[in-house]
C-alpha atoms as a PDB file:
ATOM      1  CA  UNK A   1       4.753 -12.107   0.041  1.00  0.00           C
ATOM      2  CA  UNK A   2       3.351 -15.704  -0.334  1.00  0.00           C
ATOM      3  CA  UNK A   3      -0.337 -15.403  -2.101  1.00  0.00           C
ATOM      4  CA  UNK A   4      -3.048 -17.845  -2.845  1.00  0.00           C
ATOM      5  CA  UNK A   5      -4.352 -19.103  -6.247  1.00  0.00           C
ATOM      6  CA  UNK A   6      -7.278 -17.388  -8.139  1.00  0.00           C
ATOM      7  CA  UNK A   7      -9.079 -20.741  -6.886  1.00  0.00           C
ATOM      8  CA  UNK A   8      -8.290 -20.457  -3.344  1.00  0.00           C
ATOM      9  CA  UNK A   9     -10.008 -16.982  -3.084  1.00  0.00           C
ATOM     10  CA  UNK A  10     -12.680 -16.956  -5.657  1.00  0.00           C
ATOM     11  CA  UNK A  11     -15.654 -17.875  -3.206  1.00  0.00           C
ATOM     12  CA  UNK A  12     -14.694 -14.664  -1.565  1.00  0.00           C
ATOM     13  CA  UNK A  13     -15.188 -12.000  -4.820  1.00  0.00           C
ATOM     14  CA  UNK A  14     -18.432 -10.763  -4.254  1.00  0.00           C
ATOM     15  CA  UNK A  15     -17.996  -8.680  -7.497  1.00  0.00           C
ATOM     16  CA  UNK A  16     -15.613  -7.582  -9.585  1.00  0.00           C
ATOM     17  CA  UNK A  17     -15.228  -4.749 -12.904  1.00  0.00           C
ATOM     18  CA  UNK A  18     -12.301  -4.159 -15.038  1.00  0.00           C
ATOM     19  CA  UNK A  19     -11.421  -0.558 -16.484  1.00  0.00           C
ATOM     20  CA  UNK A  20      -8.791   0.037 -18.008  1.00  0.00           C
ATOM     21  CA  UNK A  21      -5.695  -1.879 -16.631  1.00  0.00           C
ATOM     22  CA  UNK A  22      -6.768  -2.419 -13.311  1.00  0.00           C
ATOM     23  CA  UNK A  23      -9.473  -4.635 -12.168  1.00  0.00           C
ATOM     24  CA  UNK A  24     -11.993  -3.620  -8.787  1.00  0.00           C
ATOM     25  CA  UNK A  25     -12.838  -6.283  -6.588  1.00  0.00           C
ATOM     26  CA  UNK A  26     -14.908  -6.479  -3.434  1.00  0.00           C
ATOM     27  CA  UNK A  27     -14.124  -9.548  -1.127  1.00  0.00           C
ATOM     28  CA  UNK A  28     -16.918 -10.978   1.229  1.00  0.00           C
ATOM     29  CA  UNK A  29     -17.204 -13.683   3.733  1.00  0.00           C
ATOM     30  CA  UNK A  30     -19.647 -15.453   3.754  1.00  0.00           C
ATOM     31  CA  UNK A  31     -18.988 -16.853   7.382  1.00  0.00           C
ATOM     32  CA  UNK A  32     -17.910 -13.668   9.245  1.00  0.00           C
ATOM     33  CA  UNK A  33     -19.662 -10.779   6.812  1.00  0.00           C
ATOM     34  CA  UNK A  34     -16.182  -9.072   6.377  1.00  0.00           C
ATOM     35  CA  UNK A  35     -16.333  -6.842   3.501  1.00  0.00           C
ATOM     36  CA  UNK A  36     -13.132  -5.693   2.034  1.00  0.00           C
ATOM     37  CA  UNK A  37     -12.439  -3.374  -1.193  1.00  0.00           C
ATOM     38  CA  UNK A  38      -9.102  -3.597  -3.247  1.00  0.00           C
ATOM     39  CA  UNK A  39      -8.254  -2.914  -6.639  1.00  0.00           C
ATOM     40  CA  UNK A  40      -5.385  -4.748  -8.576  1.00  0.00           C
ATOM     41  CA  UNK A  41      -3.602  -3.317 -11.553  1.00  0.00           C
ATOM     42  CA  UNK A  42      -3.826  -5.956 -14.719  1.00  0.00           C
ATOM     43  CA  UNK A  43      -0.429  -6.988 -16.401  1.00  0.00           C
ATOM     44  CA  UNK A  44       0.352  -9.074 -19.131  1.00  0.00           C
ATOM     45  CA  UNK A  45       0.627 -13.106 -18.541  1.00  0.00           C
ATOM     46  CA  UNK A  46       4.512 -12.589 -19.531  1.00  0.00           C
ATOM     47  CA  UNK A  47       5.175  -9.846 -16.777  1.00  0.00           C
ATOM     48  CA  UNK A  48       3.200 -11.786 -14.197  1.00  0.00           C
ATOM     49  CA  UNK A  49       5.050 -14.995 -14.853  1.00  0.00           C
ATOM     50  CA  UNK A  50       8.536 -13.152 -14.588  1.00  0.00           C
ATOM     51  CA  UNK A  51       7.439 -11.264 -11.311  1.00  0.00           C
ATOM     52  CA  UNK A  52       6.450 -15.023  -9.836  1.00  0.00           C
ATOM     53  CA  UNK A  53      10.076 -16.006 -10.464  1.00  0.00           C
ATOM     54  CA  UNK A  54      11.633 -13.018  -8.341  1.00  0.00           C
ATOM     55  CA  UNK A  55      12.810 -13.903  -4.870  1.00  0.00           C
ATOM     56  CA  UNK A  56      10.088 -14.099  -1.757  1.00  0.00           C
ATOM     57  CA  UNK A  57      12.151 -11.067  -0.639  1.00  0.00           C
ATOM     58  CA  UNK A  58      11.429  -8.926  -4.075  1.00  0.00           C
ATOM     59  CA  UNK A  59       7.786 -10.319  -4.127  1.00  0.00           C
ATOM     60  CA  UNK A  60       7.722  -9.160  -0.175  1.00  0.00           C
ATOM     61  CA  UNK A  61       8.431  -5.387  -1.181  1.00  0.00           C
ATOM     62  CA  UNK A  62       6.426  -5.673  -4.284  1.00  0.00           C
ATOM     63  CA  UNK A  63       3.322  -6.527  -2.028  1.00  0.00           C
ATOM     64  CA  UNK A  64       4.126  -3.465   0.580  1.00  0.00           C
ATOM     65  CA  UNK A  65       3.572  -1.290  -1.912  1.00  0.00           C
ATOM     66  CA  UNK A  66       0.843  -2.194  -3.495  1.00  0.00           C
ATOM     67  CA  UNK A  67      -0.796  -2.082  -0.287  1.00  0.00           C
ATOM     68  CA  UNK A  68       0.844   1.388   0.659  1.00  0.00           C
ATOM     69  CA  UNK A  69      -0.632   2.202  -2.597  1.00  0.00           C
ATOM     70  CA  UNK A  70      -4.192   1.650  -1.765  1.00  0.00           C
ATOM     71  CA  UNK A  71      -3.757   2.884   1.526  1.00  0.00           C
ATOM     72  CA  UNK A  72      -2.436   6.234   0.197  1.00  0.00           C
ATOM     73  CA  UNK A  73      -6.056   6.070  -2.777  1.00  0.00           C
ATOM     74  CA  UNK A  74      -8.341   5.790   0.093  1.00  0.00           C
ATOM     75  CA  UNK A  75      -6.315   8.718   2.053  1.00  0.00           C
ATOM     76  CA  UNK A  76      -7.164  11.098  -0.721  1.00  0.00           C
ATOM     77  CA  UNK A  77     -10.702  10.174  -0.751  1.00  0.00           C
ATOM     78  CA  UNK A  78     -10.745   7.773  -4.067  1.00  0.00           C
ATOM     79  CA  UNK A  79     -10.511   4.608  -2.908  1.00  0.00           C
ATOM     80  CA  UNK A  80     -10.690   2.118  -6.176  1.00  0.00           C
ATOM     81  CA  UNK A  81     -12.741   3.936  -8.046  1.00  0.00           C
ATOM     82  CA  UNK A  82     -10.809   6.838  -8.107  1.00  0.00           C
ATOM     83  CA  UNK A  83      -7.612   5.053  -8.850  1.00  0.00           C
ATOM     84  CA  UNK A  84      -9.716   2.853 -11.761  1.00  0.00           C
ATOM     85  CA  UNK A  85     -10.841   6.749 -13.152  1.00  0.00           C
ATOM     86  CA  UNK A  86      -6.785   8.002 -12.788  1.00  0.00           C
ATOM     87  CA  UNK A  87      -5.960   4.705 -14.628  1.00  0.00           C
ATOM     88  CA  UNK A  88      -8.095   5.124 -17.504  1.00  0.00           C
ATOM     89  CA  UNK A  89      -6.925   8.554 -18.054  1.00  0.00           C
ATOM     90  CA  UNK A  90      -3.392   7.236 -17.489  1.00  0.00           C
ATOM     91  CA  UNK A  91      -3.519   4.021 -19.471  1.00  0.00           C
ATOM     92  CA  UNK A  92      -6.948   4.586 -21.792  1.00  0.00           C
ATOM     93  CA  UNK A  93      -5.122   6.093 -24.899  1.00  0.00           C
ATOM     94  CA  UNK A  94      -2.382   3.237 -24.933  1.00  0.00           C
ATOM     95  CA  UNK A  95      -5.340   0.482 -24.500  1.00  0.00           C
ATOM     96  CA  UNK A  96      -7.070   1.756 -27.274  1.00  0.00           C
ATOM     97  CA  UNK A  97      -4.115   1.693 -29.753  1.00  0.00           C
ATOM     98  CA  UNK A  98      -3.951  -2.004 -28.516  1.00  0.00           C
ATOM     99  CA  UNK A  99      -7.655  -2.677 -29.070  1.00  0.00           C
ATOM    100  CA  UNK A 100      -6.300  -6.329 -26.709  1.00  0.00           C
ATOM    101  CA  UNK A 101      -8.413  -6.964 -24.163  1.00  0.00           C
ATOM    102  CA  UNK A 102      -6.995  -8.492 -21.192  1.00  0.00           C
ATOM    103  CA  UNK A 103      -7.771 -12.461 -21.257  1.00  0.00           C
ATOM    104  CA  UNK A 104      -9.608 -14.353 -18.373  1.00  0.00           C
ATOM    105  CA  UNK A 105      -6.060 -15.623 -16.715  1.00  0.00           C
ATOM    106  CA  UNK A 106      -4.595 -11.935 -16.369  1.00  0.00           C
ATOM    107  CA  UNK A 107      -7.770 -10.735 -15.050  1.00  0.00           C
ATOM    108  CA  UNK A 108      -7.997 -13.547 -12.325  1.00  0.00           C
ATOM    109  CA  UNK A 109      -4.254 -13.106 -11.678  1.00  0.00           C
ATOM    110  CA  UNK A 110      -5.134  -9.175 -11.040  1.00  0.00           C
ATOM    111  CA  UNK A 111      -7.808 -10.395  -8.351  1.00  0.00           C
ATOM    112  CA  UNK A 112      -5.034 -12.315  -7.043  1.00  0.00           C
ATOM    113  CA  UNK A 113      -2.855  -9.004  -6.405  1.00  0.00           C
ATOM    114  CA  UNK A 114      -6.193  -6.888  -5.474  1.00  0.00           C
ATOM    115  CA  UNK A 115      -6.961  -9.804  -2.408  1.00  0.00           C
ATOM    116  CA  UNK A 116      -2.882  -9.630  -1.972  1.00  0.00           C
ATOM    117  CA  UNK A 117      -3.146  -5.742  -0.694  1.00  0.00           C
ATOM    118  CA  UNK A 118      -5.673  -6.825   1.726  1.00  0.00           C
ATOM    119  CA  UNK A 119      -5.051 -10.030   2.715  1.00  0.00           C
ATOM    120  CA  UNK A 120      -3.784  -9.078   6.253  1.00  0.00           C
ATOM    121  CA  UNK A 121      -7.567  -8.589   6.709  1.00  0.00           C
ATOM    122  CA  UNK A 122      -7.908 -12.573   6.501  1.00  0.00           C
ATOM    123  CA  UNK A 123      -7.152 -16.157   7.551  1.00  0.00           C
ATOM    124  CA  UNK A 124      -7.452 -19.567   6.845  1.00  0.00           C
ATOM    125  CA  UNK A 125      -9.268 -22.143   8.977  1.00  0.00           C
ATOM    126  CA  UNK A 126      -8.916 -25.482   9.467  1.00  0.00           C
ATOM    127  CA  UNK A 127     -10.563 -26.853   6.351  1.00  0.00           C
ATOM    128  CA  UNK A 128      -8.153 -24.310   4.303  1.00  0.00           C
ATOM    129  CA  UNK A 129     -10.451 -22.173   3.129  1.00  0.00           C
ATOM    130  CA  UNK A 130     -10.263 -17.869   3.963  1.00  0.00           C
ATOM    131  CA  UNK A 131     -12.004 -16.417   5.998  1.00  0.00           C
ATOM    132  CA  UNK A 132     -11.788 -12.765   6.862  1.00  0.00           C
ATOM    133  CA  UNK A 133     -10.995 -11.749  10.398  1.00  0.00           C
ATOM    134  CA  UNK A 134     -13.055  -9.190  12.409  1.00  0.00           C
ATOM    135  CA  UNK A 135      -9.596  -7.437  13.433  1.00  0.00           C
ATOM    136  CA  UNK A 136      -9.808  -4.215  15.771  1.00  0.00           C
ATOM    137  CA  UNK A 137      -8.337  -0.965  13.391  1.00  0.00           C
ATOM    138  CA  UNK A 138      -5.020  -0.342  14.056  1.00  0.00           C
ATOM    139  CA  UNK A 139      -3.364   3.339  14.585  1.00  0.00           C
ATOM    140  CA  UNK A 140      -2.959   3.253  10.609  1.00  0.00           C
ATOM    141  CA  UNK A 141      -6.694   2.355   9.730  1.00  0.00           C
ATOM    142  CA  UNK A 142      -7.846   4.726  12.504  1.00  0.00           C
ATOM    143  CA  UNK A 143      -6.559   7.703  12.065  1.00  0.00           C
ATOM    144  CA  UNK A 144      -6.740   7.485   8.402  1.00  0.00           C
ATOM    145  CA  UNK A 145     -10.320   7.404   8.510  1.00  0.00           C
ATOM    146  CA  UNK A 146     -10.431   9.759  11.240  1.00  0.00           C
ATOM    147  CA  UNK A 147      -8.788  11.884   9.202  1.00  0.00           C
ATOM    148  CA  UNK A 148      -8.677  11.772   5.198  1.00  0.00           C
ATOM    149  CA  UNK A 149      -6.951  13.888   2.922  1.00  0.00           C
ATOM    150  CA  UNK A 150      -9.792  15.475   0.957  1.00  0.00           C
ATOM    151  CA  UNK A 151      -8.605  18.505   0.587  1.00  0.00           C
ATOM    152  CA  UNK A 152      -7.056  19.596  -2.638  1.00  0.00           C
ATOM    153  CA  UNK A 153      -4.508  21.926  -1.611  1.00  0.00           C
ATOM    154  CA  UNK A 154      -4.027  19.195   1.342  1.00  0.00           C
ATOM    155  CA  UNK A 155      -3.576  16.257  -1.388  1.00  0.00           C
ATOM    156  CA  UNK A 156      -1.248  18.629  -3.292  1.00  0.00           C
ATOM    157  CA  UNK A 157       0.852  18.473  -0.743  1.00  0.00           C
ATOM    158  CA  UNK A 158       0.810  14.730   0.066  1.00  0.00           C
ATOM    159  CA  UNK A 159       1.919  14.733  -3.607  1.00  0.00           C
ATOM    160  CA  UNK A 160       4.595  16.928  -3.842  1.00  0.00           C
ATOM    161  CA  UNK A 161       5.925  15.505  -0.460  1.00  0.00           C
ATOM    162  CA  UNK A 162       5.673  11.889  -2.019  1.00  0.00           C
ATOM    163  CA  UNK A 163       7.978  12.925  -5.328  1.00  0.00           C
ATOM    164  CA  UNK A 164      10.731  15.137  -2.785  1.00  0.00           C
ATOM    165  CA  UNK A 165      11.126  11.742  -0.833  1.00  0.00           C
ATOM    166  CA  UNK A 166      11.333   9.960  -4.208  1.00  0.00           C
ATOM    167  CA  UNK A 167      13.661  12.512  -5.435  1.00  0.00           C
ATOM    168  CA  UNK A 168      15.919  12.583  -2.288  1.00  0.00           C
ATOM    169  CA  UNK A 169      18.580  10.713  -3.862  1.00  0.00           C
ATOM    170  CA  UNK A 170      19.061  12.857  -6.503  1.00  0.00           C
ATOM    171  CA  UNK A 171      16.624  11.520  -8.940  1.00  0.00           C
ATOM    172  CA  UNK A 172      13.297   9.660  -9.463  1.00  0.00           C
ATOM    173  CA  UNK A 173      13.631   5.687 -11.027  1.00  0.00           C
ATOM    174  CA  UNK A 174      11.085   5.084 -13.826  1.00  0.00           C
ATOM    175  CA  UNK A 175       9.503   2.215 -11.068  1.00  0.00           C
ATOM    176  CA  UNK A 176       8.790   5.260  -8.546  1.00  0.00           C
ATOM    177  CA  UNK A 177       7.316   7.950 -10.890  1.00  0.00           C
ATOM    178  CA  UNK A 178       4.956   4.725 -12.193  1.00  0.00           C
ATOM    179  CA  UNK A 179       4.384   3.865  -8.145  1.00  0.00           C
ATOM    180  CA  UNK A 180       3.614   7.332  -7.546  1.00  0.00           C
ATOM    181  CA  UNK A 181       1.119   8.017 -10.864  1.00  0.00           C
ATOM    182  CA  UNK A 182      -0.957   5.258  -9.908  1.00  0.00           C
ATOM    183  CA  UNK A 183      -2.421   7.038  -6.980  1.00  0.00           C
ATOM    184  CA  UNK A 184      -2.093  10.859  -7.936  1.00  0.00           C
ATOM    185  CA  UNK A 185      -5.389  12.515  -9.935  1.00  0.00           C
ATOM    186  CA  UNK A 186      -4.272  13.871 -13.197  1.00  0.00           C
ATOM    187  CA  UNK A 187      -5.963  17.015 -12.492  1.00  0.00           C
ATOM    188  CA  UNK A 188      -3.752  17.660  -9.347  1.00  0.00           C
ATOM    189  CA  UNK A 189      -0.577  17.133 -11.797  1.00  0.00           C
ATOM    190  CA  UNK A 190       2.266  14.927 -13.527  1.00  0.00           C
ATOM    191  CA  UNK A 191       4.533  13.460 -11.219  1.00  0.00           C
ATOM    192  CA  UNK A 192       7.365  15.303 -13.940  1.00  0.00           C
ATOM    193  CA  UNK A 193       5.101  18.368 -13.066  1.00  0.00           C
ATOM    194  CA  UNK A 194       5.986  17.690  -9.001  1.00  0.00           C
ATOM    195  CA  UNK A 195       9.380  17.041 -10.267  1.00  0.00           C
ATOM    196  CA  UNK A 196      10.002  20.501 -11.315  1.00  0.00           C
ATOM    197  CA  UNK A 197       8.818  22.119  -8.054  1.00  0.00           C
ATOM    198  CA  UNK A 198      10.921  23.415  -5.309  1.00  0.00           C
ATOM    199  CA  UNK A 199      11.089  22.024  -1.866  1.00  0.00           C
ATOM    200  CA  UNK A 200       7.669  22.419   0.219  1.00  0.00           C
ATOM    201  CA  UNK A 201       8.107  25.672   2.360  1.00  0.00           C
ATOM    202  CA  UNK A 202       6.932  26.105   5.819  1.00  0.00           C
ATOM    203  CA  UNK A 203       4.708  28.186   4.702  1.00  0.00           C
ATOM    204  CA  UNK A 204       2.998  25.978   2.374  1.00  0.00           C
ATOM    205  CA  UNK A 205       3.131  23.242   5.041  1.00  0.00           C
ATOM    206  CA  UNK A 206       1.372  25.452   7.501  1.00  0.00           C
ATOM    207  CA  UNK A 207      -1.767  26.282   5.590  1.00  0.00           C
ATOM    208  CA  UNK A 208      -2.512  22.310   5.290  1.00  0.00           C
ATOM    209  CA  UNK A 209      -5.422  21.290   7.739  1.00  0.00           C
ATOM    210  CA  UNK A 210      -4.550  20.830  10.855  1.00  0.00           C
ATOM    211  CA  UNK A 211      -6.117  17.350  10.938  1.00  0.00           C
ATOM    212  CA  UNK A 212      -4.786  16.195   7.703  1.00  0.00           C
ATOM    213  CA  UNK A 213      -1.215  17.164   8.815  1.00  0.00           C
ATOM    214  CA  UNK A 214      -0.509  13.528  10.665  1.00  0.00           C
ATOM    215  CA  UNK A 215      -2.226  11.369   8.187  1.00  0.00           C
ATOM    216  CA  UNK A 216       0.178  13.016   5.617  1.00  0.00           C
ATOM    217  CA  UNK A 217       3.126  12.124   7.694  1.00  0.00           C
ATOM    218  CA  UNK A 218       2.040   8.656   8.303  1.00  0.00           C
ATOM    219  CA  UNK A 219       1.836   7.970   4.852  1.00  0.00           C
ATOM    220  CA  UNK A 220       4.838   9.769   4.102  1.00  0.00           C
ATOM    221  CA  UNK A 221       6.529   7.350   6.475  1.00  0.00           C
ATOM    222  CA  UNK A 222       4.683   4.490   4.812  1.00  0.00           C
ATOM    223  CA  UNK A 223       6.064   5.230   1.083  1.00  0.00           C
ATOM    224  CA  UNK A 224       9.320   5.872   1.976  1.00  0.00           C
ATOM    225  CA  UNK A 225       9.727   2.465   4.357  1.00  0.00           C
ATOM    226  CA  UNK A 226       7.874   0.084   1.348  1.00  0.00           C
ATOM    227  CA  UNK A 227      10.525   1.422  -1.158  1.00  0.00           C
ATOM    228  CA  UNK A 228      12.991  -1.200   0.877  1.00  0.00           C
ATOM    229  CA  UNK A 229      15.925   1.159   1.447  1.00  0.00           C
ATOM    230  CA  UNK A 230      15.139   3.631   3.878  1.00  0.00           C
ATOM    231  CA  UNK A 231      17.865   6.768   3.222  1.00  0.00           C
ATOM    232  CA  UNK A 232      19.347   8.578   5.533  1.00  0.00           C
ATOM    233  CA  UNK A 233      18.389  11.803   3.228  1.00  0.00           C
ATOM    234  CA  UNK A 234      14.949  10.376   3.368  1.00  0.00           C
ATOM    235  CA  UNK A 235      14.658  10.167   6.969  1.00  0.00           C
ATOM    236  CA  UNK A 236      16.801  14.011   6.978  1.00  0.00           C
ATOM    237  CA  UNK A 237      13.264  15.164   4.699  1.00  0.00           C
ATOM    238  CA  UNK A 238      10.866  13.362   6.771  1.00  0.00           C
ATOM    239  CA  UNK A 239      11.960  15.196   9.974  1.00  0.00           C
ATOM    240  CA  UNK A 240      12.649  18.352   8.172  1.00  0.00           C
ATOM    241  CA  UNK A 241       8.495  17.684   7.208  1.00  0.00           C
ATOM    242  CA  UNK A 242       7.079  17.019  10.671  1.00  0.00           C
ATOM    243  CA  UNK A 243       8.666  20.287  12.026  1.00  0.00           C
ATOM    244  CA  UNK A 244       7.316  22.063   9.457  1.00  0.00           C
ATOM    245  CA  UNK A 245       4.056  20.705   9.639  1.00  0.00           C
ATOM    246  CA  UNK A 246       4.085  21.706  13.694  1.00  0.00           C
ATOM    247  CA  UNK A 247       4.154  18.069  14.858  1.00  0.00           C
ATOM    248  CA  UNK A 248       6.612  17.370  18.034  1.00  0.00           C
ATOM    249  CA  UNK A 249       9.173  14.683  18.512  1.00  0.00           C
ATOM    250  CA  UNK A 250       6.362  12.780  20.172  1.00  0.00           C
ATOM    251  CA  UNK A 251       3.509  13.181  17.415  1.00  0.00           C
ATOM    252  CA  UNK A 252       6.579  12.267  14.606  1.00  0.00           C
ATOM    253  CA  UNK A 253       7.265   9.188  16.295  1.00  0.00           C
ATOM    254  CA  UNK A 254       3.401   8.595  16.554  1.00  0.00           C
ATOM    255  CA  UNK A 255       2.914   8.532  12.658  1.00  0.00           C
ATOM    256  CA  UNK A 256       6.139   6.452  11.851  1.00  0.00           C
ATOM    257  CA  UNK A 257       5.303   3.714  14.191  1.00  0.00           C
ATOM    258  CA  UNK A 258       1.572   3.312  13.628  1.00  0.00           C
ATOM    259  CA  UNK A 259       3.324   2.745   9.448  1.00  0.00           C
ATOM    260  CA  UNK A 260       5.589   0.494  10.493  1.00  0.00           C
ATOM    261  CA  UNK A 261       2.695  -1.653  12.257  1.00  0.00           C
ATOM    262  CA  UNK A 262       0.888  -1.280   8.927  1.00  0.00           C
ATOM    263  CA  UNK A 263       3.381  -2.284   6.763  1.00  0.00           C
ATOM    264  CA  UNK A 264       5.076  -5.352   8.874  1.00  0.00           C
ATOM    265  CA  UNK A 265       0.997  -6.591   9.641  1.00  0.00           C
ATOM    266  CA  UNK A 266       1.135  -6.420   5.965  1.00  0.00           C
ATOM    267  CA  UNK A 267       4.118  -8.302   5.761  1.00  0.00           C
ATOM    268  CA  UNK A 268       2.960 -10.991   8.260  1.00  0.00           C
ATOM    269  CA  UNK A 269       0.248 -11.491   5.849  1.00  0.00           C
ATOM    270  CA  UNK A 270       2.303 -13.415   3.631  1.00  0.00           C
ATOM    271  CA  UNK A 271       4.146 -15.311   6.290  1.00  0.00           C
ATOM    272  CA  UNK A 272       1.083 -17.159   7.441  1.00  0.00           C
ATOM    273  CA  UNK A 273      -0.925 -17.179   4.017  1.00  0.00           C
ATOM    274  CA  UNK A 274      -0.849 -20.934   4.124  1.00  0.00           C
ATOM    275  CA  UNK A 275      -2.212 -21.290   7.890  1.00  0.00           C
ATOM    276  CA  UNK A 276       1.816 -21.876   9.281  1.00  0.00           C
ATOM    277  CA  UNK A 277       4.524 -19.680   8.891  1.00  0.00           C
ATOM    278  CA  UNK A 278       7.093 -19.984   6.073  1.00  0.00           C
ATOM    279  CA  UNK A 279      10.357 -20.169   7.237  1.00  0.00           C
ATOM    280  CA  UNK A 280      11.884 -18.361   4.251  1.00  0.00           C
ATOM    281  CA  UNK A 281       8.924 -15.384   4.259  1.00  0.00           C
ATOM    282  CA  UNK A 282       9.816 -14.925   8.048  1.00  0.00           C
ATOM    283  CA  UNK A 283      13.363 -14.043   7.815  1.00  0.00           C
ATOM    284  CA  UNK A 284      12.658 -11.873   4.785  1.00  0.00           C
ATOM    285  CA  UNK A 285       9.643  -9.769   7.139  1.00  0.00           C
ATOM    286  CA  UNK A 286      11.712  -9.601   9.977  1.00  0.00           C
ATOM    287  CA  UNK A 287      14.689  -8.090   8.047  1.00  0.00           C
ATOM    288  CA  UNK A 288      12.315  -5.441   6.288  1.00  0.00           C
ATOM    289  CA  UNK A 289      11.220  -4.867   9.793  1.00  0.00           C
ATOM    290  CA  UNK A 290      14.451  -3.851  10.715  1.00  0.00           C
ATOM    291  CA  UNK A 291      15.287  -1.987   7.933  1.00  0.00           C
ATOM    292  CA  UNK A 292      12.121   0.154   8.578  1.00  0.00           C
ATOM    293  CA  UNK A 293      13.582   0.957  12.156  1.00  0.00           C
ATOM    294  CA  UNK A 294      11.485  -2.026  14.101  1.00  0.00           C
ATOM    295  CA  UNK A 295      13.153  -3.799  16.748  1.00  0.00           C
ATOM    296  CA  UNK A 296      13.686  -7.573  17.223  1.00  0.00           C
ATOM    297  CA  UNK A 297      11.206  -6.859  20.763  1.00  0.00           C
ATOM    298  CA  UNK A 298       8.515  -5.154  19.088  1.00  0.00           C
ATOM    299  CA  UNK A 299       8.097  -7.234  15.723  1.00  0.00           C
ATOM    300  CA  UNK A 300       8.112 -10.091  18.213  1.00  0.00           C
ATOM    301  CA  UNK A 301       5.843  -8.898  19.707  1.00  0.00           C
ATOM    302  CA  UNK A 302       3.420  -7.862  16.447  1.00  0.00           C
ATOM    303  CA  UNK A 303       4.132 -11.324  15.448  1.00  0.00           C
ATOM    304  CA  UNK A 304       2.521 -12.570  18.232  1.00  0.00           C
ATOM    305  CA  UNK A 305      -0.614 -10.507  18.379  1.00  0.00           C
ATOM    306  CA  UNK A 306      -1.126 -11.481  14.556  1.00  0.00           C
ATOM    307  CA  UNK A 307      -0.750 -14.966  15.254  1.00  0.00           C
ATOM    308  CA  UNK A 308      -3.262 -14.705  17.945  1.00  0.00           C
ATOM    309  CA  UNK A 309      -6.090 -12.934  15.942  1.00  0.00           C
ATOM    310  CA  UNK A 310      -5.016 -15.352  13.082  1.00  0.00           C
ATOM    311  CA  UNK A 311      -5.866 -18.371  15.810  1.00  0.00           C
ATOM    312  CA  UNK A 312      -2.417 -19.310  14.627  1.00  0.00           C
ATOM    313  CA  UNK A 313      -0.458 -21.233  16.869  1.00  0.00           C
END
């Protein structure tokens, strides 16, 4: 995904803290009174510099789940403070062997990610400066806050469910268990603790809250289309999950489509961050799209309604 400079966003950080390795921001405008939270994990001037040299497809993935990974923090009732309080338990021992604090440039550069995992929720006008967009909540936003998952045993299970689709292949990469830690409280459990658990019965499925049983789905979904290869074992577990959770055919393909709107809205984000669409960002969004199951029609047709809101021609 194509992002902005520290400079080009700065009038919008209302505030910002950093705890351990991640830094809280809250983005306001001025002009429209949109008020968006993020949080943005801090990294190391070396790693950020290496991750700007990746391709715009690699940096398009990389931005999907970052924003999956607030989306899935504000599911289980955290938001950034309870992934700042997961990351200090996670990352607080290690930082105080280092006694380094993070300099001015890797903090600004983790605002830069934060405004990234949100920057669907904004535009730029015709002086070049963002503004954020009073958008209508899609499916996504709606039923997740419709319908959290604040439940423990309910959160458990969006857990465990998040490592079995990890660990559908046969085994979990380093880059999943750290993608999958950054959003799971400690006190639930490890994702090696996960790991070691059998498959999720129907039984355990069943005594999830009714409510909560589509928002886990959805972000179910959501993980396993940001991780760019959708498997067909995967898809086998996802379906196997729905059932189990009593959704129909019809509520399953409810959940997976309002997560593929998420994600390629997210995705879109990056094609028009400079006010006009990048050729090169476009092809690499509309091939994710398709490898998350989205036809040429409908992400047309996204594309379009995005555009409009965006006042993008």
């Amino acid at each position: 995904m194509t992002t902005p400079n520290y400079s080009d966003i700065e009038a919008l950080v209302a505030s910002k803290e950093v705890r351990g390795s991640s830094v809280s921001v809250t983005f306001r405008c001025p002009e429209t009174d949109v008020e968006v939270p993020s949080t943005g994990s801090l990294k190391r001037s070396s790693s950020v510099k290496s991750e700007a040299a990746r391709s715009v497809k690699k940096n398009l993935w990389s931005g999907l789940r970052r924003s999956v990974t607030r989306a899935v923090s504000d599911a289980l009732g955290n938001g950034a403070a309870g992934r700042i309080a997961r990351d200090i338990t996670n990352t607080g021992m290690r930082q105080g062997m280092e006694k380094t604090a993070f300099s001015k440039e890797e903090v600004q550069n983790g605002v830069v990610a934060a405004f990234e995992a949100v920057q669907s929720n904004f535009k730029l006008n015709a002086s070049g400066t963002w503004v954020g967009m009073k958008k209508p909540a899609n499916g996504f936003e709606k039923r997740l806050a419709e319908a959290p998952v604040s439940e423990r045993f309910d959160q458990g299970v969006l857990a465990r469910t998040l490592v079995e689709l990890s660990a559908a292949d046969g085994e979990i990469s380093e880059e999943e268990v750290a993608f999958i830690a950054d959003f799971i409280d400690p006190e639930l459990g490890s994702v090696d603790d996960f790991a070691k658990r059998p498959p999720l019965t129907p039984a355990e499925l069943s005594e999830t809250s009714e409510a909560a049983r589509s928002s886990i789905m959805m972000l179910a979904w959501a993980c396993a289309m940001s991780d760019e290869e959708l498997a067909d074992a995967e898809v086998a577990r996802l379906n196997e999950l729905s059932s189990g959770f009593g959704l129909n055919d019809e509520q399953n393909t409810s959940v997976k489509n309002d997560a593929q709107q998420f994600l390629f809205e997210q995705a879109l984000a990056g094609v028009y961050a400079s006010g006009s669409r990048n050729d090169e960002a476009f092809d690499a969004a509309n091939e994710a799209a398709g490898k998350m199951g989205i036809d040429t029609d409908r992400a047309a047709q996204m594309d379009a309604s995005y555009r409009k809101l965006a006042g993008i021609v």
